[in-house]
C-alpha atoms as a PDB file:
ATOM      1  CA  UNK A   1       0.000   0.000   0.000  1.00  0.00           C
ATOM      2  CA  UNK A   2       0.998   3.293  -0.993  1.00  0.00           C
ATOM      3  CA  UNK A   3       1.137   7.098   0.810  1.00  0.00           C
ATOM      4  CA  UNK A   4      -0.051   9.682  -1.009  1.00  0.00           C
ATOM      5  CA  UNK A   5       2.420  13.195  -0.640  1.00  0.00           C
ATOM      6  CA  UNK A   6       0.821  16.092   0.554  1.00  0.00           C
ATOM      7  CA  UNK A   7       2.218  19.779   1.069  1.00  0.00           C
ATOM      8  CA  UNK A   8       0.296  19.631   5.128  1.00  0.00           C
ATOM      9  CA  UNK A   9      -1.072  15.950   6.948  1.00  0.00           C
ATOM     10  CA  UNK A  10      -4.908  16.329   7.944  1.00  0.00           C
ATOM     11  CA  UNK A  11      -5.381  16.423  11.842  1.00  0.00           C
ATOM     12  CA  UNK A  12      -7.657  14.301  13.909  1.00  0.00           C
ATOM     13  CA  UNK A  13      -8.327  11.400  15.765  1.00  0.00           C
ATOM     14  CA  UNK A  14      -9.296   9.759  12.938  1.00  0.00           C
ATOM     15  CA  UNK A  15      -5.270   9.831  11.839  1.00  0.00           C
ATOM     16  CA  UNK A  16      -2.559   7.878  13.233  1.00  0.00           C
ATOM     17  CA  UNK A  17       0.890   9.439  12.738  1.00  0.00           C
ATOM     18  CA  UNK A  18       4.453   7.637  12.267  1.00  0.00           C
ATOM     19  CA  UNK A  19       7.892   8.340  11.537  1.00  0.00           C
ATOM     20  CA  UNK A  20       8.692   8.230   7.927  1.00  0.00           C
ATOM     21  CA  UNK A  21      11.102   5.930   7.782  1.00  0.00           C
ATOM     22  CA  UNK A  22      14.233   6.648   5.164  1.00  0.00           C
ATOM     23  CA  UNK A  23      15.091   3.213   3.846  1.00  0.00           C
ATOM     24  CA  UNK A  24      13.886   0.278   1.355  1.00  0.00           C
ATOM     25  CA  UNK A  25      10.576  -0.631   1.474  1.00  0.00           C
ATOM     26  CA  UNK A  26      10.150  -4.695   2.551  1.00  0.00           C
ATOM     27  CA  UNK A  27       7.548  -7.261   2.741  1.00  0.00           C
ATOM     28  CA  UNK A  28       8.777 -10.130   5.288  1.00  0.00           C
ATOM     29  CA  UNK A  29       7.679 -13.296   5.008  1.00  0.00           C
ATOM     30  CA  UNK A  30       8.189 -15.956   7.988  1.00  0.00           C
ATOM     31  CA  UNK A  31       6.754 -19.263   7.322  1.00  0.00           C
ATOM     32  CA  UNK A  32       8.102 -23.117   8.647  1.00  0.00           C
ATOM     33  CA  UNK A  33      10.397 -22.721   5.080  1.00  0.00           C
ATOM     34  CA  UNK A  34      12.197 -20.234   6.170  1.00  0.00           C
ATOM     35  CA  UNK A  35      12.162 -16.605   5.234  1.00  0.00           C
ATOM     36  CA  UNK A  36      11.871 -13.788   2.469  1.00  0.00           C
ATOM     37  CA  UNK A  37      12.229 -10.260   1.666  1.00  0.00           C
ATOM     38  CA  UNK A  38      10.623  -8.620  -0.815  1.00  0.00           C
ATOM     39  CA  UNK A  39      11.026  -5.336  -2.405  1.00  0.00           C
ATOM     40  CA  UNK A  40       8.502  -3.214  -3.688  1.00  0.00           C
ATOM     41  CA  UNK A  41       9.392  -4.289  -7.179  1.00  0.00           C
ATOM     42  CA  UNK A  42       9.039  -7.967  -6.595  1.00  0.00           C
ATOM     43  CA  UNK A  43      12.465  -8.275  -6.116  1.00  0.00           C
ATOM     44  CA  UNK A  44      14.182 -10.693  -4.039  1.00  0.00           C
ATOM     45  CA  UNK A  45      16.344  -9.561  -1.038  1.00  0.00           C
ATOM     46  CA  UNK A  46      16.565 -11.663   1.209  1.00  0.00           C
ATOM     47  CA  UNK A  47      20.444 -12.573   0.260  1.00  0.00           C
ATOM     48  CA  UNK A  48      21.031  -8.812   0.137  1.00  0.00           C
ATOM     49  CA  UNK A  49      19.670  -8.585   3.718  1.00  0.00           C
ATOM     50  CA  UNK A  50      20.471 -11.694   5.128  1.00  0.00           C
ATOM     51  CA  UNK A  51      20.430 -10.593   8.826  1.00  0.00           C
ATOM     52  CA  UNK A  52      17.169  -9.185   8.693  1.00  0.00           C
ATOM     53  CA  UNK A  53      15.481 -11.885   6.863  1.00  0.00           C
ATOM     54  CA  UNK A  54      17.446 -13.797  10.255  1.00  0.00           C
ATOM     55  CA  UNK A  55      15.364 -11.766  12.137  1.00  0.00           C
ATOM     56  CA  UNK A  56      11.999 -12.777  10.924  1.00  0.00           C
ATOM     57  CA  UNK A  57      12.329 -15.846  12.888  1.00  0.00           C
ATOM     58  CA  UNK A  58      11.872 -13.747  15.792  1.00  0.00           C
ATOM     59  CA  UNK A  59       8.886 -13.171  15.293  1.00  0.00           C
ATOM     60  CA  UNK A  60       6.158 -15.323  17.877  1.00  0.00           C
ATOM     61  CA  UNK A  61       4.211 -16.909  15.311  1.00  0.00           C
ATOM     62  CA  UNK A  62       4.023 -19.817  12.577  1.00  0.00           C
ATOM     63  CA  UNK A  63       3.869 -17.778   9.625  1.00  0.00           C
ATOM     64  CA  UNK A  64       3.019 -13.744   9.256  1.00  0.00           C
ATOM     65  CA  UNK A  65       3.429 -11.841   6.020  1.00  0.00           C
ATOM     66  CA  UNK A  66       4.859  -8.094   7.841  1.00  0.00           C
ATOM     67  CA  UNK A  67       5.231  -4.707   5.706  1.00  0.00           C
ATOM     68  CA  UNK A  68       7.946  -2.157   6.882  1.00  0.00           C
ATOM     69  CA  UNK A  69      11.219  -0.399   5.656  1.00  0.00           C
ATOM     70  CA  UNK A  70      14.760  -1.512   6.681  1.00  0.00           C
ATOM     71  CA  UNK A  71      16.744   1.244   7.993  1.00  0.00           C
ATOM     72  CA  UNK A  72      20.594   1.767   9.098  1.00  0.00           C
ATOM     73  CA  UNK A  73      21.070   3.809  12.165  1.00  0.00           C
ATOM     74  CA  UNK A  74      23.587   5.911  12.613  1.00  0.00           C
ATOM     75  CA  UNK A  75      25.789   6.953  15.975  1.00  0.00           C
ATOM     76  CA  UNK A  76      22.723   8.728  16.680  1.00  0.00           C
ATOM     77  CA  UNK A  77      20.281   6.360  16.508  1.00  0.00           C
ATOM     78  CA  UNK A  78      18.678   8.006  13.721  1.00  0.00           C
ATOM     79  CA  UNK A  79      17.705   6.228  10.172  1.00  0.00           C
ATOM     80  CA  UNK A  80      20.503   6.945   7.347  1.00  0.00           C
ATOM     81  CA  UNK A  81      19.974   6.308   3.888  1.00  0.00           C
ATOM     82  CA  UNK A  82      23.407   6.896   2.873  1.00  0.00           C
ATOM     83  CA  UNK A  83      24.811   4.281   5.665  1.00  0.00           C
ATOM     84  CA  UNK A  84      22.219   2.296   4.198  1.00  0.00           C
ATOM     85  CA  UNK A  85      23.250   2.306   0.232  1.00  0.00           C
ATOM     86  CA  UNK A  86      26.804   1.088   1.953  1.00  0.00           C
ATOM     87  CA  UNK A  87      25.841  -1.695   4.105  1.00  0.00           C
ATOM     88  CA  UNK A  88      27.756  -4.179   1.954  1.00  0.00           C
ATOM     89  CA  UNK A  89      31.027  -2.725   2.603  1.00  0.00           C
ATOM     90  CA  UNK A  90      30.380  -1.566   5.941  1.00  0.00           C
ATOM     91  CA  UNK A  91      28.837  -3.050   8.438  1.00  0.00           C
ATOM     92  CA  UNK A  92      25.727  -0.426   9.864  1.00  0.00           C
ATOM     93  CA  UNK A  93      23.246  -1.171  12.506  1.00  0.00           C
ATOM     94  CA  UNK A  94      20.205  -2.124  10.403  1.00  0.00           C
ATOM     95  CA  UNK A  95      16.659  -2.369  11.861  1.00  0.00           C
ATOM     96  CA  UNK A  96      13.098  -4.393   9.709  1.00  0.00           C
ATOM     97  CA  UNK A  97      10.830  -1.215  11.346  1.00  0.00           C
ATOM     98  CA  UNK A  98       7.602  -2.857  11.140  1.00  0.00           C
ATOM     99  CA  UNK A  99       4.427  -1.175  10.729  1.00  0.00           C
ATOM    100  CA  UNK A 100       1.707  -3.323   9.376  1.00  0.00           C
ATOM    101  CA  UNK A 101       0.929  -7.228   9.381  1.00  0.00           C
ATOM    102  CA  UNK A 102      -1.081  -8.213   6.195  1.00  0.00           C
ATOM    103  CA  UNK A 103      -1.003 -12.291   7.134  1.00  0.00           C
ATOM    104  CA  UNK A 104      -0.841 -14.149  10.264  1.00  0.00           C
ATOM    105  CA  UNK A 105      -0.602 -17.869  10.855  1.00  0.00           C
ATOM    106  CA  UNK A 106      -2.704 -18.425   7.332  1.00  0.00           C
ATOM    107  CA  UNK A 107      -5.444 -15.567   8.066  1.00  0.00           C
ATOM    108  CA  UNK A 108      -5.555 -12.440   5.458  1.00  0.00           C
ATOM    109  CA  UNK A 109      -5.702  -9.681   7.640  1.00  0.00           C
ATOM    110  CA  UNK A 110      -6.419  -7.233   4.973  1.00  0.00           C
ATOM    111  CA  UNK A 111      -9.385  -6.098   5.540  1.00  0.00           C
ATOM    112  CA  UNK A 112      -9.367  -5.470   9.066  1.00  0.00           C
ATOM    113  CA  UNK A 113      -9.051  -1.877   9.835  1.00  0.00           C
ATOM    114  CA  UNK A 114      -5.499  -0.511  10.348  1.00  0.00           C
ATOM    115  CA  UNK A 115      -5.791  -0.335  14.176  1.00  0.00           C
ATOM    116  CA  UNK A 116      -6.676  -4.659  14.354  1.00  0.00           C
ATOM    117  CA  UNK A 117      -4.089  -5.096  12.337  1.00  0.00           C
ATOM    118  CA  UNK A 118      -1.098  -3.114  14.367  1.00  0.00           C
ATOM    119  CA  UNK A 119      -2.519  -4.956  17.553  1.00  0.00           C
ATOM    120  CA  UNK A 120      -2.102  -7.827  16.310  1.00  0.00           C
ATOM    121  CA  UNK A 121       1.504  -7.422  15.325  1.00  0.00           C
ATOM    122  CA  UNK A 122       2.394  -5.798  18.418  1.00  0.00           C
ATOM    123  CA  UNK A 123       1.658  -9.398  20.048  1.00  0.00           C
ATOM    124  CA  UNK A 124       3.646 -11.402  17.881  1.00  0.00           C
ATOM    125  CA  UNK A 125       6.376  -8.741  18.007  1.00  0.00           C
ATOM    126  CA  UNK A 126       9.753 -10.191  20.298  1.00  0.00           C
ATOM    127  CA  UNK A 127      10.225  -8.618  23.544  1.00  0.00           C
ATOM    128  CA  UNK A 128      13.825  -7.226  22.404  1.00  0.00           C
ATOM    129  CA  UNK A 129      15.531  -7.880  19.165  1.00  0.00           C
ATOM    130  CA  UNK A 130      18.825  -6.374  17.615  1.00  0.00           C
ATOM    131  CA  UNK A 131      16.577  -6.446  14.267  1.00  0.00           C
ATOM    132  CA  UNK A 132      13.216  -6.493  14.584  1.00  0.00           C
ATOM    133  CA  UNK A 133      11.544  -2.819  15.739  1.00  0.00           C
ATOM    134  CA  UNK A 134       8.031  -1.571  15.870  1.00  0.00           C
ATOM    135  CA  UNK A 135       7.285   2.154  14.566  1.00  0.00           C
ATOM    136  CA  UNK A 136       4.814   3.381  17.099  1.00  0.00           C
ATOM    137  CA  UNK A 137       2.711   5.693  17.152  1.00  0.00           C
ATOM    138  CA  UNK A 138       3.387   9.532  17.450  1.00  0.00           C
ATOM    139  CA  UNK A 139       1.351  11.619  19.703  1.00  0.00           C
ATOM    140  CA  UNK A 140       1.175  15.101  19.416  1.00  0.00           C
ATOM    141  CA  UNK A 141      -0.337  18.335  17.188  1.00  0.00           C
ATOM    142  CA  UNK A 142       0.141  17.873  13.426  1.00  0.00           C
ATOM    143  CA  UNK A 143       2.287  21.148  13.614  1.00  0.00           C
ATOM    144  CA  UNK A 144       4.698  20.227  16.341  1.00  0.00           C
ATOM    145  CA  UNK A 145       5.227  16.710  14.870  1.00  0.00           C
ATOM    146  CA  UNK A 146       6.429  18.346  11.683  1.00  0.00           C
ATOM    147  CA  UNK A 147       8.588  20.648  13.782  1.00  0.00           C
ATOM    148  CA  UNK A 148      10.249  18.362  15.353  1.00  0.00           C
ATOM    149  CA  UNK A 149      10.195  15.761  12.178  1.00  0.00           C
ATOM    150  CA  UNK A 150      12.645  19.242  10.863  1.00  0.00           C
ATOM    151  CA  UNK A 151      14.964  19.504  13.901  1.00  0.00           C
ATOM    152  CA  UNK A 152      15.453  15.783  14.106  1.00  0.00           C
ATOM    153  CA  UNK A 153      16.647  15.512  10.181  1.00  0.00           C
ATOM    154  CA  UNK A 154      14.069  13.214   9.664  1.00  0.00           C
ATOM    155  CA  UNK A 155      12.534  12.129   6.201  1.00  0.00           C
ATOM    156  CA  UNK A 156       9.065  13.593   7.333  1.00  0.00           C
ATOM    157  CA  UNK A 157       5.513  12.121   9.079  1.00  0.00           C
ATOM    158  CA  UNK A 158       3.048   9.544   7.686  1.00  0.00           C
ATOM    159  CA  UNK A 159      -0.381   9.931   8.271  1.00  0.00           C
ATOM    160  CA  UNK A 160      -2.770   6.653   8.253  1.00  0.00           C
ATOM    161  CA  UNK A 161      -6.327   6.477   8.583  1.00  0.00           C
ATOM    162  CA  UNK A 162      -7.318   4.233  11.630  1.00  0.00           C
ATOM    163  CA  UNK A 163     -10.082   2.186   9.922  1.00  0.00           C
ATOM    164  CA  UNK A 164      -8.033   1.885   6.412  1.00  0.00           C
ATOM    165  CA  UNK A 165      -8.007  -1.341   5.105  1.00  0.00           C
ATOM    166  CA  UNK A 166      -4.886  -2.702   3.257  1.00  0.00           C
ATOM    167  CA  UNK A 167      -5.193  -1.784  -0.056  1.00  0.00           C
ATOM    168  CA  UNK A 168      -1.646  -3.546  -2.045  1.00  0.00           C
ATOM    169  CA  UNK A 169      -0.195  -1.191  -4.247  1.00  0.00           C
ATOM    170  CA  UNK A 170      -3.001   1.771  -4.390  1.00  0.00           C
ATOM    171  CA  UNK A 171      -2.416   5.102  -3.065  1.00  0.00           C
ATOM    172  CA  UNK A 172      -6.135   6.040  -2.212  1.00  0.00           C
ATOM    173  CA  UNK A 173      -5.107   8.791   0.134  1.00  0.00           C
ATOM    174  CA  UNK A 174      -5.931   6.552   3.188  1.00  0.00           C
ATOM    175  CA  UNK A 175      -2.297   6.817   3.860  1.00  0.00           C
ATOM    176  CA  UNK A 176      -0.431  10.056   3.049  1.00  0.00           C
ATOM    177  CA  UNK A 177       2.770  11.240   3.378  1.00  0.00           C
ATOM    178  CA  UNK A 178       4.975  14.799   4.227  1.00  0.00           C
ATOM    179  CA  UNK A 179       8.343  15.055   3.560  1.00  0.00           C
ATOM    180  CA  UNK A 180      10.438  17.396   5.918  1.00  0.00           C
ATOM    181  CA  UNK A 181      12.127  19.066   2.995  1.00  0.00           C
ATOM    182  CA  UNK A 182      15.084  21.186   2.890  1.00  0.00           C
ATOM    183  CA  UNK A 183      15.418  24.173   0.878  1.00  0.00           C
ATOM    184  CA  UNK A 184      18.868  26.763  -0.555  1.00  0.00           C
ATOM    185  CA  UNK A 185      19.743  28.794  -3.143  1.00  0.00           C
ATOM    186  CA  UNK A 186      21.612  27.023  -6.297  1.00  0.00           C
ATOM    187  CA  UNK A 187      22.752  28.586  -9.281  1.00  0.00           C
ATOM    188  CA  UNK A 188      22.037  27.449 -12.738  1.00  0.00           C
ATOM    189  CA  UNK A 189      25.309  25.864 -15.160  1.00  0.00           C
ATOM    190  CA  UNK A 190      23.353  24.465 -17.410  1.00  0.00           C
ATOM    191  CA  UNK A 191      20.878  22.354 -19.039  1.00  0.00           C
ATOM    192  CA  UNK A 192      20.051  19.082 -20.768  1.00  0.00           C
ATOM    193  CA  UNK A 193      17.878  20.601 -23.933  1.00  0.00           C
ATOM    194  CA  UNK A 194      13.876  19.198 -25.071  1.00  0.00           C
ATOM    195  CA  UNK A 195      12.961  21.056 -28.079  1.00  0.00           C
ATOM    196  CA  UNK A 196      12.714  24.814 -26.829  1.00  0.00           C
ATOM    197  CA  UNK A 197      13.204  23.748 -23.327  1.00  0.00           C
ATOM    198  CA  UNK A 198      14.594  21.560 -21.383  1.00  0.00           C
ATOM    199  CA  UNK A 199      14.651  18.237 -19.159  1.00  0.00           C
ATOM    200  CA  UNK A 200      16.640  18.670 -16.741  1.00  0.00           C
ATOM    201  CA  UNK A 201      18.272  22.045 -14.804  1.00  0.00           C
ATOM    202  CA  UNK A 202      21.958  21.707 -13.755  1.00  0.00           C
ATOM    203  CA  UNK A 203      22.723  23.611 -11.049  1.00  0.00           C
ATOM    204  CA  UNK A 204      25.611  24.368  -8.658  1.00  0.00           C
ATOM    205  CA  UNK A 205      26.985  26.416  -5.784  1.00  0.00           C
ATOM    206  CA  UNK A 206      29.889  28.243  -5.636  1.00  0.00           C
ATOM    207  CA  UNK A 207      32.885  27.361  -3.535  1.00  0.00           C
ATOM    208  CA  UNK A 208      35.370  30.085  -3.406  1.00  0.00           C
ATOM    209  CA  UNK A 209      35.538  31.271  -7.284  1.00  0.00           C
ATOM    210  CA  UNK A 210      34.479  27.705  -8.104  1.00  0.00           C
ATOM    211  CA  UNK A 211      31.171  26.783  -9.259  1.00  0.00           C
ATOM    212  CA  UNK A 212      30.624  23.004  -7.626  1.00  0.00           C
ATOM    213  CA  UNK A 213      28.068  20.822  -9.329  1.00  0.00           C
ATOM    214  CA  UNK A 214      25.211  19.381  -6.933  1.00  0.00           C
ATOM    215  CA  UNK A 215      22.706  18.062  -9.084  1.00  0.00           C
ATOM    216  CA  UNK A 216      20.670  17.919 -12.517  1.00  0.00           C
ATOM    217  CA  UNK A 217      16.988  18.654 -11.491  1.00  0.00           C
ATOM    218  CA  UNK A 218      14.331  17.276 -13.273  1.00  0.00           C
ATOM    219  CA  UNK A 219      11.178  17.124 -10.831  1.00  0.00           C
ATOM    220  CA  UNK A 220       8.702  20.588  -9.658  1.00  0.00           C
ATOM    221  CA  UNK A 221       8.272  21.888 -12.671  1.00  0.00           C
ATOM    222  CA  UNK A 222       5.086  23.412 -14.573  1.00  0.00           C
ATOM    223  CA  UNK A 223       5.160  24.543 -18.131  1.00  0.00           C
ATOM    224  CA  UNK A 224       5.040  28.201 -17.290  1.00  0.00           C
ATOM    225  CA  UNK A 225       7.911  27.791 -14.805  1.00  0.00           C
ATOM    226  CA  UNK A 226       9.991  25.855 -17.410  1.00  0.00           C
ATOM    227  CA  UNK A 227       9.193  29.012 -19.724  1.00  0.00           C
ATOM    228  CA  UNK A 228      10.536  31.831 -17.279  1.00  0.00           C
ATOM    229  CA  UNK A 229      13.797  29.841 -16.333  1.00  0.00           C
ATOM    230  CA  UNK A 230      14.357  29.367 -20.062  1.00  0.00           C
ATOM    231  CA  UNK A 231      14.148  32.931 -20.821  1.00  0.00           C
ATOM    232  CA  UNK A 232      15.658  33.328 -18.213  1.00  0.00           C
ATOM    233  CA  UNK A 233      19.424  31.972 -19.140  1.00  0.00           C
ATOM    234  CA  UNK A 234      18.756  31.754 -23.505  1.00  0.00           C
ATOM    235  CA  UNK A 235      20.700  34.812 -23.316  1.00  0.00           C
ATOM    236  CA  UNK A 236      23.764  33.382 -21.340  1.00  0.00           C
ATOM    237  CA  UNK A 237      24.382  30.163 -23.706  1.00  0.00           C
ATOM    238  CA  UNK A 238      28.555  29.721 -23.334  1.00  0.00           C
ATOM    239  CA  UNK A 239      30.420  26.975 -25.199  1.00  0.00           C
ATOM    240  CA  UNK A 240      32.539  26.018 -21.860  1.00  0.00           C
ATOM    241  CA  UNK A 241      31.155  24.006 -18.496  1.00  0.00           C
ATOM    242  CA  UNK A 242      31.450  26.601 -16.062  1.00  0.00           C
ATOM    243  CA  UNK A 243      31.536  23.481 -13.084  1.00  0.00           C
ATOM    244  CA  UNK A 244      35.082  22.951 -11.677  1.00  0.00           C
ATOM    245  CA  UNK A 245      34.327  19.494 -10.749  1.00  0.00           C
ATOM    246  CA  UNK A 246      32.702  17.902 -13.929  1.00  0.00           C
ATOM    247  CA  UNK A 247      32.840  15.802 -15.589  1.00  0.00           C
ATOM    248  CA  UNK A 248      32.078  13.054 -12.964  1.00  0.00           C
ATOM    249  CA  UNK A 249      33.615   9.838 -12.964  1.00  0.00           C
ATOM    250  CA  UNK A 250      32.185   6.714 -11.506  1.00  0.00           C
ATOM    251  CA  UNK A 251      28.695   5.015 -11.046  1.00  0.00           C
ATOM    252  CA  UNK A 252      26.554   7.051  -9.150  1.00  0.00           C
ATOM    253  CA  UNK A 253      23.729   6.215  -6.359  1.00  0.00           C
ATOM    254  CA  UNK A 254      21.323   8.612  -7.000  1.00  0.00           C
ATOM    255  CA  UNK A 255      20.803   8.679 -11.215  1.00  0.00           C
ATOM    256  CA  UNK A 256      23.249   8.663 -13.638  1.00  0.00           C
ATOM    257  CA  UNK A 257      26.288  10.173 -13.164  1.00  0.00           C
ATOM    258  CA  UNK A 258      27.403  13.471 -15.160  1.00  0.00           C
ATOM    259  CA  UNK A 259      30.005  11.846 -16.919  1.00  0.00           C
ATOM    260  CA  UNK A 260      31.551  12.898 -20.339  1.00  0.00           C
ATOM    261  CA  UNK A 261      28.996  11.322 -22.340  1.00  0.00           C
ATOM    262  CA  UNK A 262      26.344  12.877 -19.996  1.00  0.00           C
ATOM    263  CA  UNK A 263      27.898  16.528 -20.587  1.00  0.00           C
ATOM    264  CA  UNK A 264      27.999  15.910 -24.483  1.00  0.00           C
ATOM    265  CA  UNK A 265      23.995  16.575 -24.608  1.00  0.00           C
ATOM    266  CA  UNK A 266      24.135  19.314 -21.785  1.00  0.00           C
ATOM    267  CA  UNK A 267      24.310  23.316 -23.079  1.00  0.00           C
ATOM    268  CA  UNK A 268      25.953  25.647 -20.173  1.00  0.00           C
ATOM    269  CA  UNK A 269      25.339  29.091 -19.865  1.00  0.00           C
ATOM    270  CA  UNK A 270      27.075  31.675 -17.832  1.00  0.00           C
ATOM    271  CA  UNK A 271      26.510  30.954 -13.808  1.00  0.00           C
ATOM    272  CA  UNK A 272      24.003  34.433 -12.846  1.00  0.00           C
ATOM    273  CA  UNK A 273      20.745  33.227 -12.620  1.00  0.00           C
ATOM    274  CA  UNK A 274      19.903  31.545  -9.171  1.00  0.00           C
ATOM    275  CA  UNK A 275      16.929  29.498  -8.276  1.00  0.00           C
ATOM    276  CA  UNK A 276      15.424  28.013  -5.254  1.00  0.00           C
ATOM    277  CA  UNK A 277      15.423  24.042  -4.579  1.00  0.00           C
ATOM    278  CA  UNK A 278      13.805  21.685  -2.475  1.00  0.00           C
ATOM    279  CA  UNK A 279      15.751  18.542  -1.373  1.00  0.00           C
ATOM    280  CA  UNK A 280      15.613  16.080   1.193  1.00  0.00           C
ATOM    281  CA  UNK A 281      19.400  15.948   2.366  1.00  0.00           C
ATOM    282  CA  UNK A 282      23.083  16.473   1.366  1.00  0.00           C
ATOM    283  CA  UNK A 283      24.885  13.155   0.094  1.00  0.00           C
ATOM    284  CA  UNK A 284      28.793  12.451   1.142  1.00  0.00           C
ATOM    285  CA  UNK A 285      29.835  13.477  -1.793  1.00  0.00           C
ATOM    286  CA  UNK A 286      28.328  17.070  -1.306  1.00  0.00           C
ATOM    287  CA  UNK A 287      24.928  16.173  -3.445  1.00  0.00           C
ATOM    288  CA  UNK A 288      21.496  16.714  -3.748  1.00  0.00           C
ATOM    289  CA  UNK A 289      19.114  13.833  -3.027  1.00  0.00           C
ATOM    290  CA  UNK A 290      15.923  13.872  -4.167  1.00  0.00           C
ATOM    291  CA  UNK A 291      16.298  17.011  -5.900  1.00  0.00           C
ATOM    292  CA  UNK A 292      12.800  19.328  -6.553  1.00  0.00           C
ATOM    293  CA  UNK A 293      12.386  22.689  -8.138  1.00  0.00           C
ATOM    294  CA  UNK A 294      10.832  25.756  -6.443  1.00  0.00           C
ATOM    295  CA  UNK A 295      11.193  29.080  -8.610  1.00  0.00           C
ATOM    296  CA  UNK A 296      13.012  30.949 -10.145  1.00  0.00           C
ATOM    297  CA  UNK A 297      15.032  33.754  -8.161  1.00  0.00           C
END
């Protein structure tokens, strides 16, 4: 089942909150065969994961099919999805946070409102576990939740309706989501052309008297806002890359990488105009994850 993103969650006792948790996505299967992970793709992780898939035998029951997202915590104790991309070469402190139970011991629970089905897997749950973790329940007013979703670095809040029935792979808007976006000043390098536009926006920030490349942006934008950014820098077309630090070499984590190939359909223009972006954090490598665009400055 799916969230739906909102800009604000809806307040009520109707609406359970939760931690959005930054990691992959799982359905865990325990059953007397052993055990499975699943992504949201149908793909098969359990050999990727094999520690939590371990973990599912905690679990006090025969068989349960569990949904939740497996997480790395950091020194903090808070979810990192960069740890997370590198568990295979190091060795993070990975948690299954459970949130929902679909099937237990051969009973669909699907259609039992959200609230059965938590109780339930709250009593099947092990008293302590290195793996296995619950995400409870957040009390608190919709606008201090999101505060302190901000101040924590957390991914955001989920909202879930308490009677919602499991409804596999539909966003119907009985579960939504917020994201606890951050938000800077770039300034535009270039551009990966589309006709009289463009697909993507690459943007930088400058270090020193170097421009620094921190991401192409392709999502956030309407027609008319494509428009006024392209009239915006059709004037300050240059035939040199004005980034100090392209092209990139290397696979990348988060799209394709701005390699040489990349930078052969790319047109740069001269670094003036800035804009304002939307992401969720700052990579290692001094990045933009999940990239969004604003306006134009």
């Amino acid at each position: 089942m799916l969230c739906k993103l909102v800009p604000e969650l809806p307040e009520g006792p109707e609406w359970e909150y939760e931690i959005k948790w930054d990691g992959y996505r799982m359905i865990g299967e325990k059953s007397p065969r052993g055990a499975r992970l699943t992504s949201r793709n149908d793909k098969i992780l359990t050999r990727s994961f094999p520690g939590v898939a371990e973990g599912l035998a905690e679990l006090k029951c025969i068989s349960a099919t569990v949904d939740g997202e497996v997480v790395a915590l950091n020194e903090e104790g808070r979810p990192d999805f960069q740890l997370l991309q590198s568990h295979r070469s190091k060795t993070p402190e990975l948690r299954f946070m459970l949130f929902d139970l679909l099937i237990l011991n051969g009973q669909d629970l699907t259609e039992f409102p959200l609230e059965a089905r938590r109780q339930a897997l709250q009593k099947i749950l092990p008293k302590s576990s290195d793996v296995i973790g619950f995400s409870r329940e957040l009390h608190g007013s919709v606008a201090s939740l999101m505060q302190q979703a901000r101040e924590l670095g957390l991914e955001g809040i989920v909202a879930k309706a308490r009677d919602s029935h499991y409804e596999a792979g539909e966003r119907s808007g009985m579960w939504l989501k917020w994201k606890a976006e951050r938000k800077d000043e770039f300034i535009v390098g270039g551009y990966v052309p589309n006709g009289r536009s463009f697909d993507e926006l690459i943007i930088g920030q400058r270090s020193g008297r170097k421009l620094k490349y921190v991401s192409s942006v392709r999502a956030g934008f309407t027609p008319v806002q494509k428009a006024r950014v392209m009239d915006s820098i059709r004037h300050l077309v240059m035939p040199a890359c004005p980034f100090s630090d392209l092209p990139e070499t290397g696979p990348s984590r988060w799209g394709r990488s701005l390699d040489e190939e990349k930078m052969l359909e790319c047109r740069w223009v001269k670094p003036r105009t800035k804009v304002e972006i939307a992401f969720v954090e700052w990579t290692a490598g001094h990045k933009l994850r999940h990239s969004r665009f604003l306006k134009l400055l």
